[in-house]
C-alpha atoms as a PDB file:
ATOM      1  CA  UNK A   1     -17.604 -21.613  11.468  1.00  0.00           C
ATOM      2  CA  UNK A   2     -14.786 -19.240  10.603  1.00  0.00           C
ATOM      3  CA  UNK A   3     -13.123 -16.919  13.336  1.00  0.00           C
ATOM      4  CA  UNK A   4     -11.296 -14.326  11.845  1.00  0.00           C
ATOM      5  CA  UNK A   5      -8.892 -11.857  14.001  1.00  0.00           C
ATOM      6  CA  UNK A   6      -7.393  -8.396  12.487  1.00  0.00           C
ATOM      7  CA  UNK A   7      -5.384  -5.397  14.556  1.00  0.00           C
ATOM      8  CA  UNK A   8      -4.181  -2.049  13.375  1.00  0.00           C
ATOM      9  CA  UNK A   9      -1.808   0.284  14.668  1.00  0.00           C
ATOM     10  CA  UNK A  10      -1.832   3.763  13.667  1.00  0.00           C
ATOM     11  CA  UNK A  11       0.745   6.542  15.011  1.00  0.00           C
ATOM     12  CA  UNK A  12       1.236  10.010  14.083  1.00  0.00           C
ATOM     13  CA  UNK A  13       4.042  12.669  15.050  1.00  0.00           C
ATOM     14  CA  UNK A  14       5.001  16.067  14.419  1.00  0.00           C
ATOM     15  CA  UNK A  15       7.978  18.577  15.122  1.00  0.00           C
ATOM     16  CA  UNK A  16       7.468  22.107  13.818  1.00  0.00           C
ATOM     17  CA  UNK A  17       9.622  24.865  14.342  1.00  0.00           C
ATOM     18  CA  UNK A  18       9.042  28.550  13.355  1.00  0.00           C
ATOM     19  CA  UNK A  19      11.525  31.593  13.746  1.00  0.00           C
ATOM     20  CA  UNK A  20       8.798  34.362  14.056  1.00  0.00           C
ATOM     21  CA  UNK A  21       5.138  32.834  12.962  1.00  0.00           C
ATOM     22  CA  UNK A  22       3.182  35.277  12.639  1.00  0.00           C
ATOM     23  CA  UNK A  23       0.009  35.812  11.297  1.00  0.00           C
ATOM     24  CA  UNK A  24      -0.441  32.621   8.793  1.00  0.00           C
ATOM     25  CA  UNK A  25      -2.267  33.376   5.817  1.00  0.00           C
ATOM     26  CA  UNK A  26      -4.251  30.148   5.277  1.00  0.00           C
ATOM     27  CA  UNK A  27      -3.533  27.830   8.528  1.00  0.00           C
ATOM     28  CA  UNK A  28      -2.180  24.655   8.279  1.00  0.00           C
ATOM     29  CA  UNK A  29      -3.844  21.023   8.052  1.00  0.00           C
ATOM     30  CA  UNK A  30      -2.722  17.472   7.347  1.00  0.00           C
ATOM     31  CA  UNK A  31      -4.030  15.954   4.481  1.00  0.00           C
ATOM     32  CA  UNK A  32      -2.860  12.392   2.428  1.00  0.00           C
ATOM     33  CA  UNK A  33      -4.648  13.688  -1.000  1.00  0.00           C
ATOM     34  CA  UNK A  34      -2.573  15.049  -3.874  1.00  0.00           C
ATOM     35  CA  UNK A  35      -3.610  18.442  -4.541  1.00  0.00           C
ATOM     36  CA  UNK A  36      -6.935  18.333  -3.542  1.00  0.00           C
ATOM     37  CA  UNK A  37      -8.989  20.866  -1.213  1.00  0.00           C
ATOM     38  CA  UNK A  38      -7.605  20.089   1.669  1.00  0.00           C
ATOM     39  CA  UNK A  39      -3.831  21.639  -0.193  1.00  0.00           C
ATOM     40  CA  UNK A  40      -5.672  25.139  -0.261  1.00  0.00           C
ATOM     41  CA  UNK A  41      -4.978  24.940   3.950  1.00  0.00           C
ATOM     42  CA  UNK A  42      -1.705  24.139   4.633  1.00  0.00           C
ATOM     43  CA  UNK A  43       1.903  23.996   3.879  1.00  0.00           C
ATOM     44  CA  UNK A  44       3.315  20.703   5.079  1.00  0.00           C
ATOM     45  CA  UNK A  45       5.926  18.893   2.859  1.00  0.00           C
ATOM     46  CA  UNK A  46       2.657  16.847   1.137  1.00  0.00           C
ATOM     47  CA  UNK A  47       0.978  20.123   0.492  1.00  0.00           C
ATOM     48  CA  UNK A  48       4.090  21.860  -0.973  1.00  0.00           C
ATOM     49  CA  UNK A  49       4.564  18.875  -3.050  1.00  0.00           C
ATOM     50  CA  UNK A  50       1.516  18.747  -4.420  1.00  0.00           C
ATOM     51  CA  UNK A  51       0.876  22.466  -4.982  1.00  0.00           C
ATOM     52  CA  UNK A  52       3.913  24.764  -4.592  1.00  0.00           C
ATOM     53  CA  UNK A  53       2.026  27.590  -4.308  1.00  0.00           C
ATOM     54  CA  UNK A  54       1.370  26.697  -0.786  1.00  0.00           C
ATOM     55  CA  UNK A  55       4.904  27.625   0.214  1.00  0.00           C
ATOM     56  CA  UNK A  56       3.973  30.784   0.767  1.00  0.00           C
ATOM     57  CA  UNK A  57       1.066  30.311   2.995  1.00  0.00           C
ATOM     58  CA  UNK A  58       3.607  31.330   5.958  1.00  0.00           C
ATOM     59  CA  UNK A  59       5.384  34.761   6.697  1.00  0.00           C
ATOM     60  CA  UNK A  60       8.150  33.311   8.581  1.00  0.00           C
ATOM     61  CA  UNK A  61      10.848  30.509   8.201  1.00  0.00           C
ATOM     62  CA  UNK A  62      10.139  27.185   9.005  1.00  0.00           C
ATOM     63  CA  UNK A  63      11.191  23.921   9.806  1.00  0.00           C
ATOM     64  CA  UNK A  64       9.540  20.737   9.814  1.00  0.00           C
ATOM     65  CA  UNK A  65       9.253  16.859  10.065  1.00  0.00           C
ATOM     66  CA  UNK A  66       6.765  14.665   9.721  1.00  0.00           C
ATOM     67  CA  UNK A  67       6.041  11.067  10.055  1.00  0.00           C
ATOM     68  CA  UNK A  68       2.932   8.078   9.580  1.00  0.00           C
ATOM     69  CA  UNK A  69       3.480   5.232  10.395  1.00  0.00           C
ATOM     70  CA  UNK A  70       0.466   2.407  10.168  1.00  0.00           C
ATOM     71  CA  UNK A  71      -0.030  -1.296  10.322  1.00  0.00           C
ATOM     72  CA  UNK A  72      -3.035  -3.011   9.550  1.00  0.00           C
ATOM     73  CA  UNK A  73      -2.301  -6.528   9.156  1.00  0.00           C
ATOM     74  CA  UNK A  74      -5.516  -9.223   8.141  1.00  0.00           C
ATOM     75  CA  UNK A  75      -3.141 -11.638   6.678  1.00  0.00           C
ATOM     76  CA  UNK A  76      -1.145  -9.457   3.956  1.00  0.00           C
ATOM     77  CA  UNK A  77      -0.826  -5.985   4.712  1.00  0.00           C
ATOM     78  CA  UNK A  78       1.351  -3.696   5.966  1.00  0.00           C
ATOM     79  CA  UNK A  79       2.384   0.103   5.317  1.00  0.00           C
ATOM     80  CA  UNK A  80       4.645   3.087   6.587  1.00  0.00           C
ATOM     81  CA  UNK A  81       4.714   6.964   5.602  1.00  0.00           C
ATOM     82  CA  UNK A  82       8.012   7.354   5.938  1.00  0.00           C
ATOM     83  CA  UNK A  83       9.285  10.992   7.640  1.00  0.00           C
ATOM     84  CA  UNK A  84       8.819  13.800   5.070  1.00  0.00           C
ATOM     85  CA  UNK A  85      10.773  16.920   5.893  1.00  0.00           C
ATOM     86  CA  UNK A  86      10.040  20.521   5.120  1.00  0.00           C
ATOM     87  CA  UNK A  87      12.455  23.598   4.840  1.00  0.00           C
ATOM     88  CA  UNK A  88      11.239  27.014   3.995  1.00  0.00           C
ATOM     89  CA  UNK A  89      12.004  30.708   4.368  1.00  0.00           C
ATOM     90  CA  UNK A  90      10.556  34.167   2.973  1.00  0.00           C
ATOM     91  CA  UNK A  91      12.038  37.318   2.368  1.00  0.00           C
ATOM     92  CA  UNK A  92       9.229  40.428   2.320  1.00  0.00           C
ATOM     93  CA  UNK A  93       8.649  42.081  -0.700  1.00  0.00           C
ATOM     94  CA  UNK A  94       5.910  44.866   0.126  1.00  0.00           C
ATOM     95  CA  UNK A  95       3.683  45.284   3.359  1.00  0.00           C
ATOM     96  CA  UNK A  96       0.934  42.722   1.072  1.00  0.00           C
ATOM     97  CA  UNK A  97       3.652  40.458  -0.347  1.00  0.00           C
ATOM     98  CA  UNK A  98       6.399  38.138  -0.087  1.00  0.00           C
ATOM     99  CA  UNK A  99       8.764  35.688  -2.138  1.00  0.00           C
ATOM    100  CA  UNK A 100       9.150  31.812  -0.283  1.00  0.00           C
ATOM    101  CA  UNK A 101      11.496  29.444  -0.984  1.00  0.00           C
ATOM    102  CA  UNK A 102      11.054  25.577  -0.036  1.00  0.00           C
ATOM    103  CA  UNK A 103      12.645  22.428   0.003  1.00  0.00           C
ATOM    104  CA  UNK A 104      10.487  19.129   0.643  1.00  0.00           C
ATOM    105  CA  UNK A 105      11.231  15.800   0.989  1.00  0.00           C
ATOM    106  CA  UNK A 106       8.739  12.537   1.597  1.00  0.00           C
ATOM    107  CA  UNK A 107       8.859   8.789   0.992  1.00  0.00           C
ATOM    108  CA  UNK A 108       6.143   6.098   1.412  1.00  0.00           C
ATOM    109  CA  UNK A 109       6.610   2.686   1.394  1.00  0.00           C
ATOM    110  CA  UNK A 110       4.447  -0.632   0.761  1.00  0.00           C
ATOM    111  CA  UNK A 111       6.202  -3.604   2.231  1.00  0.00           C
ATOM    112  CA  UNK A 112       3.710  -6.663   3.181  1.00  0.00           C
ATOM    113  CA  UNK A 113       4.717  -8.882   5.392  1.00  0.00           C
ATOM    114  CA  UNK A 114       6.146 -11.775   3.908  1.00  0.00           C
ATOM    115  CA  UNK A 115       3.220 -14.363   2.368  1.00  0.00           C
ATOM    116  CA  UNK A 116       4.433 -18.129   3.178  1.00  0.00           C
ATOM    117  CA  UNK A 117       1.870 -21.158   2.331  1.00  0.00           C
ATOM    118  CA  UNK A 118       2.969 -24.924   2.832  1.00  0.00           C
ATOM    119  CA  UNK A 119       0.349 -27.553   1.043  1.00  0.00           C
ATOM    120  CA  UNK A 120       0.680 -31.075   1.227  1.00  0.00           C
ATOM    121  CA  UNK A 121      -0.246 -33.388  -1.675  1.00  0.00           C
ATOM    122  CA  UNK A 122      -0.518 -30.352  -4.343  1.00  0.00           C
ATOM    123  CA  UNK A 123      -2.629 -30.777  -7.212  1.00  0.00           C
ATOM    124  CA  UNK A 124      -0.283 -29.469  -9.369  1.00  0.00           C
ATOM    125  CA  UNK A 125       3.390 -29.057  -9.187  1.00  0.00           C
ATOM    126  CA  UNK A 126       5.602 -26.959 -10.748  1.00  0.00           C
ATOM    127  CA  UNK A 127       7.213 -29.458 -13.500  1.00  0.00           C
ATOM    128  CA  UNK A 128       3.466 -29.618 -14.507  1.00  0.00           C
ATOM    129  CA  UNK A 129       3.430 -26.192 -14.787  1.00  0.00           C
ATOM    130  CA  UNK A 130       6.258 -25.948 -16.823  1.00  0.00           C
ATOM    131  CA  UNK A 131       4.887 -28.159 -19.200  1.00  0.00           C
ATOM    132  CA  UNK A 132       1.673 -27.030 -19.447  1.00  0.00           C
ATOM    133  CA  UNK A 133       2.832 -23.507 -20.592  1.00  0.00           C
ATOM    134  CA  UNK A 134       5.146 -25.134 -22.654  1.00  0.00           C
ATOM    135  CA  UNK A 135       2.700 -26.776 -24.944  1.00  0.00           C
ATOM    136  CA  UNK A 136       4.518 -28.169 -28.384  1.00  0.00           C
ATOM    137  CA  UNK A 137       7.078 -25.527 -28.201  1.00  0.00           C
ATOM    138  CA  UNK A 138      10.936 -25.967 -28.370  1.00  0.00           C
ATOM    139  CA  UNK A 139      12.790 -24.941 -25.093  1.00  0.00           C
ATOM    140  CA  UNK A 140      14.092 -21.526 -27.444  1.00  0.00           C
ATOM    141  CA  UNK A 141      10.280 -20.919 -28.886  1.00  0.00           C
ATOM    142  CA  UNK A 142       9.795 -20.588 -25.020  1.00  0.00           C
ATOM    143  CA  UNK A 143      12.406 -18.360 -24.600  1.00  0.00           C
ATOM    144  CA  UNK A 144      11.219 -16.516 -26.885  1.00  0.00           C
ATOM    145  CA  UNK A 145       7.944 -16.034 -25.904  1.00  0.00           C
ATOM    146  CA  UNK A 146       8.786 -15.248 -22.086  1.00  0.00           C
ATOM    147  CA  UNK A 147       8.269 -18.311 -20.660  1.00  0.00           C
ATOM    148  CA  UNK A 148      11.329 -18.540 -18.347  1.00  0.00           C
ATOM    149  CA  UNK A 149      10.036 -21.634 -16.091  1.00  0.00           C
ATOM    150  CA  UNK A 150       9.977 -23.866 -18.542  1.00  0.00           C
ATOM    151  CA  UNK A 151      13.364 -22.563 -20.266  1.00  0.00           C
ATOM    152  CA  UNK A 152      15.496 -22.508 -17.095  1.00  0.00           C
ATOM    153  CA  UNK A 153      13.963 -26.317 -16.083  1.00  0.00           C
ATOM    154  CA  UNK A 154      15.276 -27.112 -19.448  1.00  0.00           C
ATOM    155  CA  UNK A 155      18.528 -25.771 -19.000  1.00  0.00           C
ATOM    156  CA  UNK A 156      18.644 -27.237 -15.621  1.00  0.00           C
ATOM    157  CA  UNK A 157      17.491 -30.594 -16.501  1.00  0.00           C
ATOM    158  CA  UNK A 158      14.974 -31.026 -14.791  1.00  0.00           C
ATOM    159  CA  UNK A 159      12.982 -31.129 -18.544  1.00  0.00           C
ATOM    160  CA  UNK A 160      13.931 -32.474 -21.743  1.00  0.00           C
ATOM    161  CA  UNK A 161      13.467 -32.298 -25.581  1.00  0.00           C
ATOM    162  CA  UNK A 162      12.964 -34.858 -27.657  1.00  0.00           C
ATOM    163  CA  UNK A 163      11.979 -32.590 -30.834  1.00  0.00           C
ATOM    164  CA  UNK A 164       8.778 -32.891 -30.707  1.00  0.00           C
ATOM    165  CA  UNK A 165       7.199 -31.225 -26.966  1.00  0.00           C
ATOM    166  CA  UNK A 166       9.352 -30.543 -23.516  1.00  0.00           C
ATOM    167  CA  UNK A 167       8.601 -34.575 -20.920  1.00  0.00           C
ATOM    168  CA  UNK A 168      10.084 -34.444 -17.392  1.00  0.00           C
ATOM    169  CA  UNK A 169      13.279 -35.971 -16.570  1.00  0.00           C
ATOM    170  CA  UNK A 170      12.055 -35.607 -12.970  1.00  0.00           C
ATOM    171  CA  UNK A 171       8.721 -37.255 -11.964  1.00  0.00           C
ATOM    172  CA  UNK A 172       5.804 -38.040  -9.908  1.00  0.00           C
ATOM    173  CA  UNK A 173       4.014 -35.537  -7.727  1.00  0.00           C
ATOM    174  CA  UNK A 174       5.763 -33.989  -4.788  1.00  0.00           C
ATOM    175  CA  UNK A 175       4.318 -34.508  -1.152  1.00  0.00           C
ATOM    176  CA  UNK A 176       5.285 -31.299   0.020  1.00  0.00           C
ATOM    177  CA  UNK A 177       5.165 -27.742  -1.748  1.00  0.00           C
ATOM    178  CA  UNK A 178       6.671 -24.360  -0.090  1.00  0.00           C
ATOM    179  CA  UNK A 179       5.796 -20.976  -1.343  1.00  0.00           C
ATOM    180  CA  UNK A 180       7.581 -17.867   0.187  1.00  0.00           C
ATOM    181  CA  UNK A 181       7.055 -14.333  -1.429  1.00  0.00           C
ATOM    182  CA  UNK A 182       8.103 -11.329  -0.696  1.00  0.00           C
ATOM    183  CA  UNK A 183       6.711  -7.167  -2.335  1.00  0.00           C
ATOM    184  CA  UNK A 184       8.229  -3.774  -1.834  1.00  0.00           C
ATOM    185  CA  UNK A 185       7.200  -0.390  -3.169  1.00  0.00           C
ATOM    186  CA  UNK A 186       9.016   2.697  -2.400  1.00  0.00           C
ATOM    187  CA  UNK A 187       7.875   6.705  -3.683  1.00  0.00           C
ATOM    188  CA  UNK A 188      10.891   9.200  -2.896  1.00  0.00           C
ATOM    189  CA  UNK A 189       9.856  12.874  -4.017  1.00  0.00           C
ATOM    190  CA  UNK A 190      12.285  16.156  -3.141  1.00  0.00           C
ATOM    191  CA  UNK A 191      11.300  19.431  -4.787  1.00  0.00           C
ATOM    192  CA  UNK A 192      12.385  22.452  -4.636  1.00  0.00           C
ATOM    193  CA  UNK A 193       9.726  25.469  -4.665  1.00  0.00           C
ATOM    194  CA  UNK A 194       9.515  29.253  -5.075  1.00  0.00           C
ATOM    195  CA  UNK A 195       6.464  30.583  -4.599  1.00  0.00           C
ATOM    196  CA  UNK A 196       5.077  34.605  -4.137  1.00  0.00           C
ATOM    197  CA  UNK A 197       2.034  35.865  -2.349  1.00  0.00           C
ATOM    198  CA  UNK A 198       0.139  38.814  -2.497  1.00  0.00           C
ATOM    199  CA  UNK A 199      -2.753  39.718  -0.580  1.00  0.00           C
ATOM    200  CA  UNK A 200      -5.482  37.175  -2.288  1.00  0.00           C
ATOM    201  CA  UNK A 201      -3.508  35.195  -4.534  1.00  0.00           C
ATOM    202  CA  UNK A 202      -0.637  32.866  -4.048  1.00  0.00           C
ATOM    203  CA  UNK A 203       1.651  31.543  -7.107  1.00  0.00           C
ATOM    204  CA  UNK A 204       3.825  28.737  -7.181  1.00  0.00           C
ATOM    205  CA  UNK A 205       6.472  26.617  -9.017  1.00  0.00           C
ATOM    206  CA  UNK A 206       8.208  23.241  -8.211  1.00  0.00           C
ATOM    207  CA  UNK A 207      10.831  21.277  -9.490  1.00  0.00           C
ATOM    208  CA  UNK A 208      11.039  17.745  -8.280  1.00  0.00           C
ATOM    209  CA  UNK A 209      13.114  14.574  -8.498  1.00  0.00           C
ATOM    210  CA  UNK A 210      11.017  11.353  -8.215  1.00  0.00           C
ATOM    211  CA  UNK A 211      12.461   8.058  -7.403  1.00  0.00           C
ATOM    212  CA  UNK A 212      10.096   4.534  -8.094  1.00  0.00           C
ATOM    213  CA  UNK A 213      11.327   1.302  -6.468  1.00  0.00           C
ATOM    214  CA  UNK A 214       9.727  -2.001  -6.738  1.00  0.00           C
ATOM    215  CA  UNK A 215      10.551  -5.403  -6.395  1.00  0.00           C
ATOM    216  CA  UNK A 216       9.157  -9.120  -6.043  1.00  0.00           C
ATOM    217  CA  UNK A 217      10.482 -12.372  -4.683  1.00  0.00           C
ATOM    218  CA  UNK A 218       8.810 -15.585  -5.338  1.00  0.00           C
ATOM    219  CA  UNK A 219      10.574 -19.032  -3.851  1.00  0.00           C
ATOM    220  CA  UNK A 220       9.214 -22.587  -4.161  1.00  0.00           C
ATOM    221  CA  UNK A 221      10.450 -25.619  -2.841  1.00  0.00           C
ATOM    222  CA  UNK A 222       8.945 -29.171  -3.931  1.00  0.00           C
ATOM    223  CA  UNK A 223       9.756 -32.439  -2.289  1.00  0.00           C
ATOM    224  CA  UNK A 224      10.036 -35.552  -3.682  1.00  0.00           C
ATOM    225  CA  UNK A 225      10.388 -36.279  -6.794  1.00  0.00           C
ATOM    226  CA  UNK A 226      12.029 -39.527  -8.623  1.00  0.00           C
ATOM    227  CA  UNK A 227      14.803 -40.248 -10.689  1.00  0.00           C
ATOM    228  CA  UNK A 228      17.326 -42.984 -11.351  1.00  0.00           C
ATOM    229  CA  UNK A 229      15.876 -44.566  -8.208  1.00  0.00           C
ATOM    230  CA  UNK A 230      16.498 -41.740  -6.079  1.00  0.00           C
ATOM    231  CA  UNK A 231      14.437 -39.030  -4.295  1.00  0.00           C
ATOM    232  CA  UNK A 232      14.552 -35.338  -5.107  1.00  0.00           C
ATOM    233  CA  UNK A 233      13.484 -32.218  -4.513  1.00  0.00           C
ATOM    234  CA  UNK A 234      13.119 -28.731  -6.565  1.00  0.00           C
ATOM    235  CA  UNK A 235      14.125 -25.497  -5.619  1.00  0.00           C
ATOM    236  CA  UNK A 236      13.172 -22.027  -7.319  1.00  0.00           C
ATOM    237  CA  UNK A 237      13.899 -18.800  -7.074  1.00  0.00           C
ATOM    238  CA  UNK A 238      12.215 -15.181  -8.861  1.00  0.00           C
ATOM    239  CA  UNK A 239      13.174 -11.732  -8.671  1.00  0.00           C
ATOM    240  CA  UNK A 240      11.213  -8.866 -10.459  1.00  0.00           C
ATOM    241  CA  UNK A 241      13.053  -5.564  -9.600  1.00  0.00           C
ATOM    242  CA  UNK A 242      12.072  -2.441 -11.062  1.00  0.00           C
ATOM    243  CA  UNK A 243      13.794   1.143 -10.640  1.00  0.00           C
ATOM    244  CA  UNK A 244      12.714   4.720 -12.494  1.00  0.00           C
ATOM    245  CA  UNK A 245      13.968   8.310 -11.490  1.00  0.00           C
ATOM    246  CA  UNK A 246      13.271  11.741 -13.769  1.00  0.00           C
ATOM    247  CA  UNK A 247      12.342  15.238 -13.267  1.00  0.00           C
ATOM    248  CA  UNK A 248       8.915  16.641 -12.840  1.00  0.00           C
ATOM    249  CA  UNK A 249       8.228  20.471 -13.462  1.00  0.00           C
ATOM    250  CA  UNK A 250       4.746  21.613 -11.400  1.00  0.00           C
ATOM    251  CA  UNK A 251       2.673  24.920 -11.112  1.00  0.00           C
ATOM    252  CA  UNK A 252       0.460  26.152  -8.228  1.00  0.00           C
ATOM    253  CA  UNK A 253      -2.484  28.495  -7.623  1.00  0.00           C
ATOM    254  CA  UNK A 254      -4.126  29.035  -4.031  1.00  0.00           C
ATOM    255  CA  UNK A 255      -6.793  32.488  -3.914  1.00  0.00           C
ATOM    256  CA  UNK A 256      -8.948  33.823  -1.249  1.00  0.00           C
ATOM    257  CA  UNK A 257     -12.628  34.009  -1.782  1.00  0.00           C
ATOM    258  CA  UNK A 258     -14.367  36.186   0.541  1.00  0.00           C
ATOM    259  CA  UNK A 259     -13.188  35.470   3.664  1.00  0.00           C
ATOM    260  CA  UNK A 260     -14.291  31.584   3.948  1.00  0.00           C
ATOM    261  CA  UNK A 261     -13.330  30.356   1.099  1.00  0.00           C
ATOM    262  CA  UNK A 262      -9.810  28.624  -0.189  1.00  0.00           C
ATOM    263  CA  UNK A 263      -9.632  27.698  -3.878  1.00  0.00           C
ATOM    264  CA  UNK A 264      -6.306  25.372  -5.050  1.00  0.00           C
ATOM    265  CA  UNK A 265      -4.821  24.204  -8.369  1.00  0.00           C
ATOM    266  CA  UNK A 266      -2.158  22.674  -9.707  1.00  0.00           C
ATOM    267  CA  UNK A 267      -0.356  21.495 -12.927  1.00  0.00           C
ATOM    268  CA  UNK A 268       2.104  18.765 -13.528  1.00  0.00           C
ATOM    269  CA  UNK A 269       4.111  18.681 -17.005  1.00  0.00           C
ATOM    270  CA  UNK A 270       5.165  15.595 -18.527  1.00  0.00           C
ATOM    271  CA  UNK A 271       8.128  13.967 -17.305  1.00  0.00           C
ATOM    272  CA  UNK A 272      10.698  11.707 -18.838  1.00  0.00           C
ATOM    273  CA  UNK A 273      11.083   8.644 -16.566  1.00  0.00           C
ATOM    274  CA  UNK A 274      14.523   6.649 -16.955  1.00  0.00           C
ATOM    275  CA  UNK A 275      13.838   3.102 -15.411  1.00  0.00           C
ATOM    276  CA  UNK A 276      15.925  -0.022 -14.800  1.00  0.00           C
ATOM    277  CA  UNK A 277      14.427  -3.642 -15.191  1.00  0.00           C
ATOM    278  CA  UNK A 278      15.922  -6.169 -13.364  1.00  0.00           C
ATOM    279  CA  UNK A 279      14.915 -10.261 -13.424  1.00  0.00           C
ATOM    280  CA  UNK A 280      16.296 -13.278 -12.331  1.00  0.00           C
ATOM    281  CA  UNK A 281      15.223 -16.797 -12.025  1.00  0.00           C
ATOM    282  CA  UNK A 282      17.051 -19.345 -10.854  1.00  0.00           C
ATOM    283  CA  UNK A 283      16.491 -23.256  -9.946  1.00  0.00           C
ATOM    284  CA  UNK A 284      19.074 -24.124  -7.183  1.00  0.00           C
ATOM    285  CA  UNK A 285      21.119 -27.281  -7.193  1.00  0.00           C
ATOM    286  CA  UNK A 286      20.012 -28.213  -3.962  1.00  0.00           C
ATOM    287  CA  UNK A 287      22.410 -29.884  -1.332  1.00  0.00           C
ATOM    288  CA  UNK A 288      19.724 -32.360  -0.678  1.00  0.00           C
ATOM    289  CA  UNK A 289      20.418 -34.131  -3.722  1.00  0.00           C
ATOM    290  CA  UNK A 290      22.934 -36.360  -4.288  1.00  0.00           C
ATOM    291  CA  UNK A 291      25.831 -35.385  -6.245  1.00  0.00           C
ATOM    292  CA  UNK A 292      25.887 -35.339  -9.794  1.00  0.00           C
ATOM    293  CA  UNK A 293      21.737 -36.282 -10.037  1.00  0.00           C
ATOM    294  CA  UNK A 294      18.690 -34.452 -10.798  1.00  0.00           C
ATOM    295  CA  UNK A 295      18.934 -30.462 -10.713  1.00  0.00           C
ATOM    296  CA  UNK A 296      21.921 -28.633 -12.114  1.00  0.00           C
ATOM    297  CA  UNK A 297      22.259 -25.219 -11.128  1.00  0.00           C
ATOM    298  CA  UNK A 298      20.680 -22.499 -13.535  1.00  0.00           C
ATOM    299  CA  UNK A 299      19.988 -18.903 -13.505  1.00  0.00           C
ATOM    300  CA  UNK A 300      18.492 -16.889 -16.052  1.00  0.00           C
ATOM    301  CA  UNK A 301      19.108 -13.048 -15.799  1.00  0.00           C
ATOM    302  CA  UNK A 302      17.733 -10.078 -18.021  1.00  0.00           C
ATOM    303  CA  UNK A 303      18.737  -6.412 -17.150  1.00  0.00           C
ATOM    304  CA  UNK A 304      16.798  -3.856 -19.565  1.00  0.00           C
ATOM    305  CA  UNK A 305      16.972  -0.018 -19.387  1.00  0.00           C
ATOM    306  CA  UNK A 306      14.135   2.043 -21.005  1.00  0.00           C
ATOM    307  CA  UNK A 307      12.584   5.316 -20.846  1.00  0.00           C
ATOM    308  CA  UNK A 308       8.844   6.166 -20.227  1.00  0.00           C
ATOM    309  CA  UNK A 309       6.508   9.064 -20.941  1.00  0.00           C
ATOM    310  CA  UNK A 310       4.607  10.109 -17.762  1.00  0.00           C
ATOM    311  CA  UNK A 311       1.463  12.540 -18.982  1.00  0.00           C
ATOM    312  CA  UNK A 312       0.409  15.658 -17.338  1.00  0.00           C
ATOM    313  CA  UNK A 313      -1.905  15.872 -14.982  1.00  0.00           C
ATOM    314  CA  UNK A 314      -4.056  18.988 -13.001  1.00  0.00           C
ATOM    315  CA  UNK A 315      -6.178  19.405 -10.304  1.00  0.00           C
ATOM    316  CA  UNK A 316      -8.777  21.944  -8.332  1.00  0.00           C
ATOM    317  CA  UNK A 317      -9.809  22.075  -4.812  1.00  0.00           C
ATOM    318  CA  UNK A 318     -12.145  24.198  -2.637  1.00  0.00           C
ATOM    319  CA  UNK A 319     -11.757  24.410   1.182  1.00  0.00           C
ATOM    320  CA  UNK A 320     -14.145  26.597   3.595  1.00  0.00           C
ATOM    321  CA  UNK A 321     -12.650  27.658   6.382  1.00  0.00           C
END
């Protein structure tokens, strides 16, 4: 029988501030969509993001923050919205029309909470592993192909080659095995928007800077194995880091229907993405052992920098109100 125990927290808050609001054309409603019906009602930093147009939903200056934070943990889950601010003003154009201008700013972030598991007598260890993805290649045929484990316990002696396949220098299976890990994602948008409204239509541009974050730790700890009559342990160490930042141009449409209906489109251009790859792996000499036996300290690092293609993409909504 299995007993299984989950809680969530969920918390919302809101500061607005208006000079003179007066009379807004569309109303205003939170929404976590990207550009979908729910953007023909308001003009919070999401909606603006999403569709510019709906800068101009207002006849007034504004100011606003915003902020979402929620935890729902069952074991490996956590999130946070992350305050997204909103600036905006208008200057009146005719008695039916008016010119906005807005700047928005909003973040979310993915962290988990940090996955640990501890197994005793593992079925497999991590020189088998190594050796297993290894196969019949040499220790630079596995560089080659991406197979850093069993290159860095090569250059760490932990394996060896005799010419013909990778064989532990380090052996037996380890009692104990530790795995730690760790994820982060983080979305930064800011945009700036101009945006002008007429009686029944309401057009929009954006220009916004997009920041992409990611990263992954993986540690694992083995004890004991044997050499030269002595007891020792392995220790391990990943990191996957990723960064990309690049422009993104965007159009926006919101119209009036009759007097119920909201209609809301967008368009995003492609964007050039300039990213950032960052990797390490390392196998730690570890204090533990005595000196000058078993593990030497190795770290294998690879920094690339690319660019990426990110395609267009559109959308319609239709809110009745």
């Amino acid at each position: 029988m299995a007993c299984l125990t989950t809680w969530a927290l969920q918390g919302q808050s809101l500061w607005h501030f208006s000079s003179a609001m007066t009379s807004p054309w569309a109303g205003s409603a939170r929404y976590m969509a990207t550009g979908g019906a729910l953007s023909s009602l308001g003009n919070d930093p999401s909606a603006i993001l999403d569709n510019p147009a709906t800068a101009a939903t207002y006849r007034a200056a504004e100011m606003s923050l915003t902020g979402l934070l929620g935890v729902d943990q069952s074991g490996f889950i956590s999130q946070a919205q992350l305050p997204a601010f909103h600036w905006g003003t208008v200057l009146q154009i005719t008695d039916e029309s008016v010119l906005a201008f807005s700047l928005d700013s909003r973040t979310s972030r993915f962290q988990p909470n940090a996955w640990f598991h501890e197994t005793f007598q593992p079925a497999v260890s991590q020189v088998d592993g190594w050796l297993a993805e290894a196969g019949n290649l040499s220790p630079t045929e596995c560089f080659q192909q991406g197979l850093f484990g069993a290159y860095a316990a090569y250059q760490a002696y932990v394996l060896e080659y005799d010419g013909v396949s990778l064989y532990p220098l380090m052996v037996g299976t380890p009692e104990t095995q530790y795995l730690y890990m760790e994820r982060d994602q983080k979305i930064s948008q800011t945009q700036g928007s101009v945006a002008v409204r007429t009686d029944r239509i309401s057009l929009g541009a954006g220009v916004e800077y997009l920041q992409l974050r990611s990263s992954e730790r993986l540690s694992i700890f083995e004890y004991p194995y044997a050499q030269d009559g002595y007891l020792l342990n392995i220790y391990t160490r990943q990191l996957d880091s990723l960064r990309s930042g690049g422009l993104r141009f965007r159009l926006g449409m919101l119209a009036k229907v009759g007097e119920g209906t909201r209609i809301s489109a967008f368009w995003t251009g492609t964007s050039l993405l300039r990213s950032s790859w960052y990797y390490r792996y390392r196998i730690y000499d570890n204090p533990a052992n005595p000196a000058n036996v078993g593990v030497d300290a190795f770290e294998l690092y690879q920094d690339e920098s690319f660019q990426t293609v990110q395609p267009s993409t559109a959308g319609i909504g239709i809110a009745q109100v």
